[in-house]
Protein backbone atom coordinates (compact mmCIF):
# COMPACT_ATOMS: atom_id res chain seq x y z
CA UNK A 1 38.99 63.51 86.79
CA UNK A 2 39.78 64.61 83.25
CA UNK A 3 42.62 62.96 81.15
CA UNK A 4 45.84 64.16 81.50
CA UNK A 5 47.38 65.57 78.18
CA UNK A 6 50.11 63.95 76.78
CA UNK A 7 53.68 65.13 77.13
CA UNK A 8 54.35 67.67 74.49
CA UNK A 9 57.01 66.85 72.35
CA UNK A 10 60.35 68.59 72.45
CA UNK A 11 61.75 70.49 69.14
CA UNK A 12 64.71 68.29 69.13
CA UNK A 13 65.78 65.44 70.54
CA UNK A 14 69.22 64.91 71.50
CA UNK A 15 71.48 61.98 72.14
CA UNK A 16 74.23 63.08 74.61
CA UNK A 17 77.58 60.87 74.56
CA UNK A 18 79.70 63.94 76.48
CA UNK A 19 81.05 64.03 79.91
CA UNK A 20 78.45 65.78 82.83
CA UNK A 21 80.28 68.75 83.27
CA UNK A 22 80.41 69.33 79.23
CA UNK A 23 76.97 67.71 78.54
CA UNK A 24 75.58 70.26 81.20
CA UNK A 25 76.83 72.87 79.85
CA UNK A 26 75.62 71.91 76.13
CA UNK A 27 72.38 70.52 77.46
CA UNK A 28 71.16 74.30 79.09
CA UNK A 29 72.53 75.85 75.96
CA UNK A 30 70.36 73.86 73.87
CA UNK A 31 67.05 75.11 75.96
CA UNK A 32 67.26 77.71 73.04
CA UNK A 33 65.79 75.52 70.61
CA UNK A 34 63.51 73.71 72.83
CA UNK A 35 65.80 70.61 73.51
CA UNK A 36 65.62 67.24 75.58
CA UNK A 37 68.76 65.49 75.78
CA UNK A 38 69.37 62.56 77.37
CA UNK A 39 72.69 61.19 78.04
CA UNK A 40 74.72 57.76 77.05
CA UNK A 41 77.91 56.54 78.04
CA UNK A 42 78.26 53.76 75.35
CA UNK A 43 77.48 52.64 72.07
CA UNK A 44 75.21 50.15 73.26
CA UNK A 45 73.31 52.85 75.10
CA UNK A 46 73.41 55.27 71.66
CA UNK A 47 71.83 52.21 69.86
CA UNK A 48 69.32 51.54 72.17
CA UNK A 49 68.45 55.05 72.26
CA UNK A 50 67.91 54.93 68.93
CA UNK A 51 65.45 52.41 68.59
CA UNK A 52 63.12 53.43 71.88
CA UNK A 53 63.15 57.22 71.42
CA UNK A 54 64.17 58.08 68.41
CA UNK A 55 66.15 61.03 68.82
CA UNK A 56 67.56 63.58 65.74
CA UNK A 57 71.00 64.08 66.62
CA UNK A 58 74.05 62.75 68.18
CA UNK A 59 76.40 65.05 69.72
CA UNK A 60 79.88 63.23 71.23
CA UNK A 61 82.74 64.07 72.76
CA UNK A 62 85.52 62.59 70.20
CA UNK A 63 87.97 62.54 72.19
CA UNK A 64 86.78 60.06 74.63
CA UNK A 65 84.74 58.29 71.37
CA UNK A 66 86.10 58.53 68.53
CA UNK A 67 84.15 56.06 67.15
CA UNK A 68 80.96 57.60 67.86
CA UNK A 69 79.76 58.81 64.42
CA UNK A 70 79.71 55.20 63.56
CA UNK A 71 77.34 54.59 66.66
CA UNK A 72 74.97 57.11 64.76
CA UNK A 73 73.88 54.86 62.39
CA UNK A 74 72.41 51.21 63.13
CA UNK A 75 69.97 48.67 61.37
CA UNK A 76 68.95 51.23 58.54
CA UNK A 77 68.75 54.57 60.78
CA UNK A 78 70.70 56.95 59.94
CA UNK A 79 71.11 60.68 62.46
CA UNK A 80 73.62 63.04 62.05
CA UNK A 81 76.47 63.39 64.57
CA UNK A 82 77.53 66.57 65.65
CA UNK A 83 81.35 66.12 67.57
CA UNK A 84 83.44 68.09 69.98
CA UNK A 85 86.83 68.04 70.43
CA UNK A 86 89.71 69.47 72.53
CA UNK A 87 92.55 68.49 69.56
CA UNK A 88 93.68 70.55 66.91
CA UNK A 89 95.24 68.26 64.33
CA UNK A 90 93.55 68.62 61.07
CA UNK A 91 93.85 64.49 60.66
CA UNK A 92 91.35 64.67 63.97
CA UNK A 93 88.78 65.95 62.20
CA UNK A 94 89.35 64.45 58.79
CA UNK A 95 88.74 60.62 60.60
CA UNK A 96 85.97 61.92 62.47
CA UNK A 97 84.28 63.21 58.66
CA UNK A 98 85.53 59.66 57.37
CA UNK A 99 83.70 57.77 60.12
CA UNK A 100 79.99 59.69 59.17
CA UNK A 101 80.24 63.16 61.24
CA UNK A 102 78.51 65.51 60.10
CA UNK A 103 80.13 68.40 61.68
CA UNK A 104 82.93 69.20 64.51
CA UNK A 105 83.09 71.57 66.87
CA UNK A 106 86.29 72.48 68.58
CA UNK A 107 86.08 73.05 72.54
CA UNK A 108 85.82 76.05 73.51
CA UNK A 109 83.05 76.89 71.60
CA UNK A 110 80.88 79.64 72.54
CA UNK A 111 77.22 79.24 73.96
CA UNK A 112 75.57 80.49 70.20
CA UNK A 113 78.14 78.29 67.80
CA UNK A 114 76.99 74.96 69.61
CA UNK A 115 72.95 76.29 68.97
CA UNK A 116 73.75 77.49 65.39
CA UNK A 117 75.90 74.10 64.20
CA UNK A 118 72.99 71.69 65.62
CA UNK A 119 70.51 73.52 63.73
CA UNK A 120 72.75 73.37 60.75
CA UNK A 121 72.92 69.82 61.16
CA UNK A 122 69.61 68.73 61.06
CA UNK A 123 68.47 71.16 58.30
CA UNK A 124 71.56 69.95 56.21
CA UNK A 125 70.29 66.08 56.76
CA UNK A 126 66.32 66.28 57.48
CA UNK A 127 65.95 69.75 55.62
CA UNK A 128 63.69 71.01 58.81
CA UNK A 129 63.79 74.35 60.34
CA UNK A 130 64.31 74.43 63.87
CA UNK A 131 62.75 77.45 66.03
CA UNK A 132 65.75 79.60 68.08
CA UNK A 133 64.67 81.44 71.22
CA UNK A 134 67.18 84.10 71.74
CA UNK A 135 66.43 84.46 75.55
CA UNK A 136 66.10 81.61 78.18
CA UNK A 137 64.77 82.44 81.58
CA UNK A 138 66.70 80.65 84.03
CA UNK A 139 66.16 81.21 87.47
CA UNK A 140 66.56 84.89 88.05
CA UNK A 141 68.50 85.18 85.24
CA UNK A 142 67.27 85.65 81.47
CA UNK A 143 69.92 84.56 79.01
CA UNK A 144 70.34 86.11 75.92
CA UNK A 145 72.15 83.75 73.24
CA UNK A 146 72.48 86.44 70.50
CA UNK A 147 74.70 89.26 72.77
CA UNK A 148 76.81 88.07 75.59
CA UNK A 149 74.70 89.72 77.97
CA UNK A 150 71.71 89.01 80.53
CA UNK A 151 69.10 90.51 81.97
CA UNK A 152 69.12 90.71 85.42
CA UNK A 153 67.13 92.90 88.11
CA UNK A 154 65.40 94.70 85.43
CA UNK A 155 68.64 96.05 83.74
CA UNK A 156 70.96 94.61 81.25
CA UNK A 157 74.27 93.24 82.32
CA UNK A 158 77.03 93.02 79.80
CA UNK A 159 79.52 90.00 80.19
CA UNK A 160 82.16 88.79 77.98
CA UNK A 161 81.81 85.50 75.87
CA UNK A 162 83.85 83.54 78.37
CA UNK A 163 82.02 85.02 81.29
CA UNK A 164 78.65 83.96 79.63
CA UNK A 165 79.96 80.59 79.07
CA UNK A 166 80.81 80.42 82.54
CA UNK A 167 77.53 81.49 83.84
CA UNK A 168 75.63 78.54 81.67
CA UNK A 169 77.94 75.98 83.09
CA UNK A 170 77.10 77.10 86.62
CA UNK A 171 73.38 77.64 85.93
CA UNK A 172 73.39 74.13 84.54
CA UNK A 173 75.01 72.26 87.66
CA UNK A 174 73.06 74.36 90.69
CA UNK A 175 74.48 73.06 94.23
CA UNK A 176 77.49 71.22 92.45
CA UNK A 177 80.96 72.34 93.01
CA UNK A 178 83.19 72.39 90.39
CA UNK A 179 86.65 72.32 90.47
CA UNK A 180 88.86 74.56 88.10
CA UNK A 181 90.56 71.76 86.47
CA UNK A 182 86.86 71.11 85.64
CA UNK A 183 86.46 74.05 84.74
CA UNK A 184 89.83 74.36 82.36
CA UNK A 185 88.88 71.68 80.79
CA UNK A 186 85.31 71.81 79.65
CA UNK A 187 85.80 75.26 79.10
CA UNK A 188 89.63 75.88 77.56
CA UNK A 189 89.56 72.31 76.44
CA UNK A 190 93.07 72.26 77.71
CA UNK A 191 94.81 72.34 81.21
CA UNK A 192 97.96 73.32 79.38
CA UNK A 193 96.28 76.42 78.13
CA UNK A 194 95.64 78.44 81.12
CA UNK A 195 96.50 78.70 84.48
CA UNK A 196 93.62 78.33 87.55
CA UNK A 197 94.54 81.63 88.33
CA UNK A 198 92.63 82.62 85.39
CA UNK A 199 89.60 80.66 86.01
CA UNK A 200 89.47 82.85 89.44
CA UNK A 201 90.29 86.04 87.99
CA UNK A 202 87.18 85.28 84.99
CA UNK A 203 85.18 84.34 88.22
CA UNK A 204 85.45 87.14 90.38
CA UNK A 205 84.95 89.46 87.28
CA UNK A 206 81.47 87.89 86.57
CA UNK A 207 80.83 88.05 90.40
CA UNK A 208 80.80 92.21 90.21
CA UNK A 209 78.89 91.95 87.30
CA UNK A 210 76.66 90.12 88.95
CA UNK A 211 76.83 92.55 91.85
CA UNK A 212 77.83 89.43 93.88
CA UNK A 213 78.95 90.41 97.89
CA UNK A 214 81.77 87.54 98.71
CA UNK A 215 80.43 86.78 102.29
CA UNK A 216 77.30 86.59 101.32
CA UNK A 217 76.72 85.42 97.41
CA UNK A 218 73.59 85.03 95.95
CA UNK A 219 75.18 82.91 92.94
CA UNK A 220 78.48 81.76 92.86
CA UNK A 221 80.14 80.75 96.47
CA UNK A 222 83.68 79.69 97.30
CA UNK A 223 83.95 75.96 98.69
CA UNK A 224 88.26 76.64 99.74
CA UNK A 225 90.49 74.84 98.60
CA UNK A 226 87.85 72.44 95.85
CA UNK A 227 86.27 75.48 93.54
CA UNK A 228 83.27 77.16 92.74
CA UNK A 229 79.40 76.53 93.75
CA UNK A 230 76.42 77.36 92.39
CA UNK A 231 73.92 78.64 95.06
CA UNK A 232 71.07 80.16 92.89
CA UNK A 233 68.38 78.55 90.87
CA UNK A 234 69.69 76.71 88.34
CA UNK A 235 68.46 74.82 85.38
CA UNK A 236 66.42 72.12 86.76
């Protein structure tokens, strides 16, 4: 039997301190420049990350650790830390610059800001060019990360920047049902912001773009009275 070849190497490696719903979400996104992320929930987790896989960028949820930047750098290594945040206060971001961020992205961001700030980062702190693949073949869906649209069925659907978001956070939890407060949150960054009668109304206008039948949907289902389903192939 001839000897396997060895895993290939991803284009970037990412350390993932975010919440599942929001880490999905950035984790499929990231597929466009041929990244494995792998999550942490602490900073002994970053750390040890750090020293047994090495990977080229820390993106964090702020809000939940604020202290994260710090976690970036340990024992003489040094990666930069890209954060997210749901706050607005200018102070927010200033004490996440003072404790080593290198950038911070304010939730919601759309699907192409979170692709073009990582590569920012690590060309602003290792000077290397990172590859962007514009579309992403999920399932039976082929994301394109330049135009809010997909192709789907051999023609070109058009969707809104929201609506796109919406179908990467689905595509990235198949078989999972979210809730809208989920939803709101990971997406709005705020419950205050919206109402969950927006979530459904966003929802049932990707559905007929997605030429979705309600008893019978190939995508998105209805679980009453929890949320929303994803029934297709997802991200694996």
């Amino acid at each position: 039997m001839p000897p396997s070849s060895p895993k290939r190497r991803p284009q970037v490696r990412v350390a993932l301190l975010v919440q599942q719903l929001l880490g999905g979400l950035v984790s499929v996104v990231l597929r466009h420049v041929d990244a494995e992320c792998r999550p942490v929930a602490s900073q002994s987790e970053v750390r040890q990350l750090l020293s047994t896989w090495s990977p080229d960028i820390l993106i964090a949820d702020l809000d939940t650790f604020e202290k994260a930047p710090e976690w970036a750098r340990t024992d003489g290594t040094s990666i930069p830390c890209l954060g997210l945040t749901r706050r607005r206060e200018t102070m927010t971001k200033l004490q996440a610059f003072e404790r080593g961020a290198t950038d911070v992205i304010e939730i919601p961001f759309t699907p192409d800001e979170i692709v073009v700030r990582t590569v920012a980062a690590l060309m602003r702190s290792t000077g290397r060019r990172v590859e962007i693949q514009s579309r992403l073949r999920i399932g039976r869906f082929e994301m394109e990360l330049e135009e809010p649209r997909i192709r789907l069925n051999d023609g070109i659907v058009k969707l809104t920047l929201l609506e796109q978001t919406l179908l990467y956070v689905f595509l990235a939890h198949p078989g999972q049902t979210l809730t809208r407060e989920d939803i709101l949150t990971n997406i709005w960054g705020s419950q205050s912001a919206v109402t969950s009668n927006v979530i459904d109304r966003h929802i049932r206008d990707l559905r007929v773009k997605l030429q979705e039948k309600w008893r019978e949907p190939r995508s998105i289902a209805t679980d009453p009275g929890k949320g929303y389903r994803f029934v297709g192939d997802g991200a694996p």
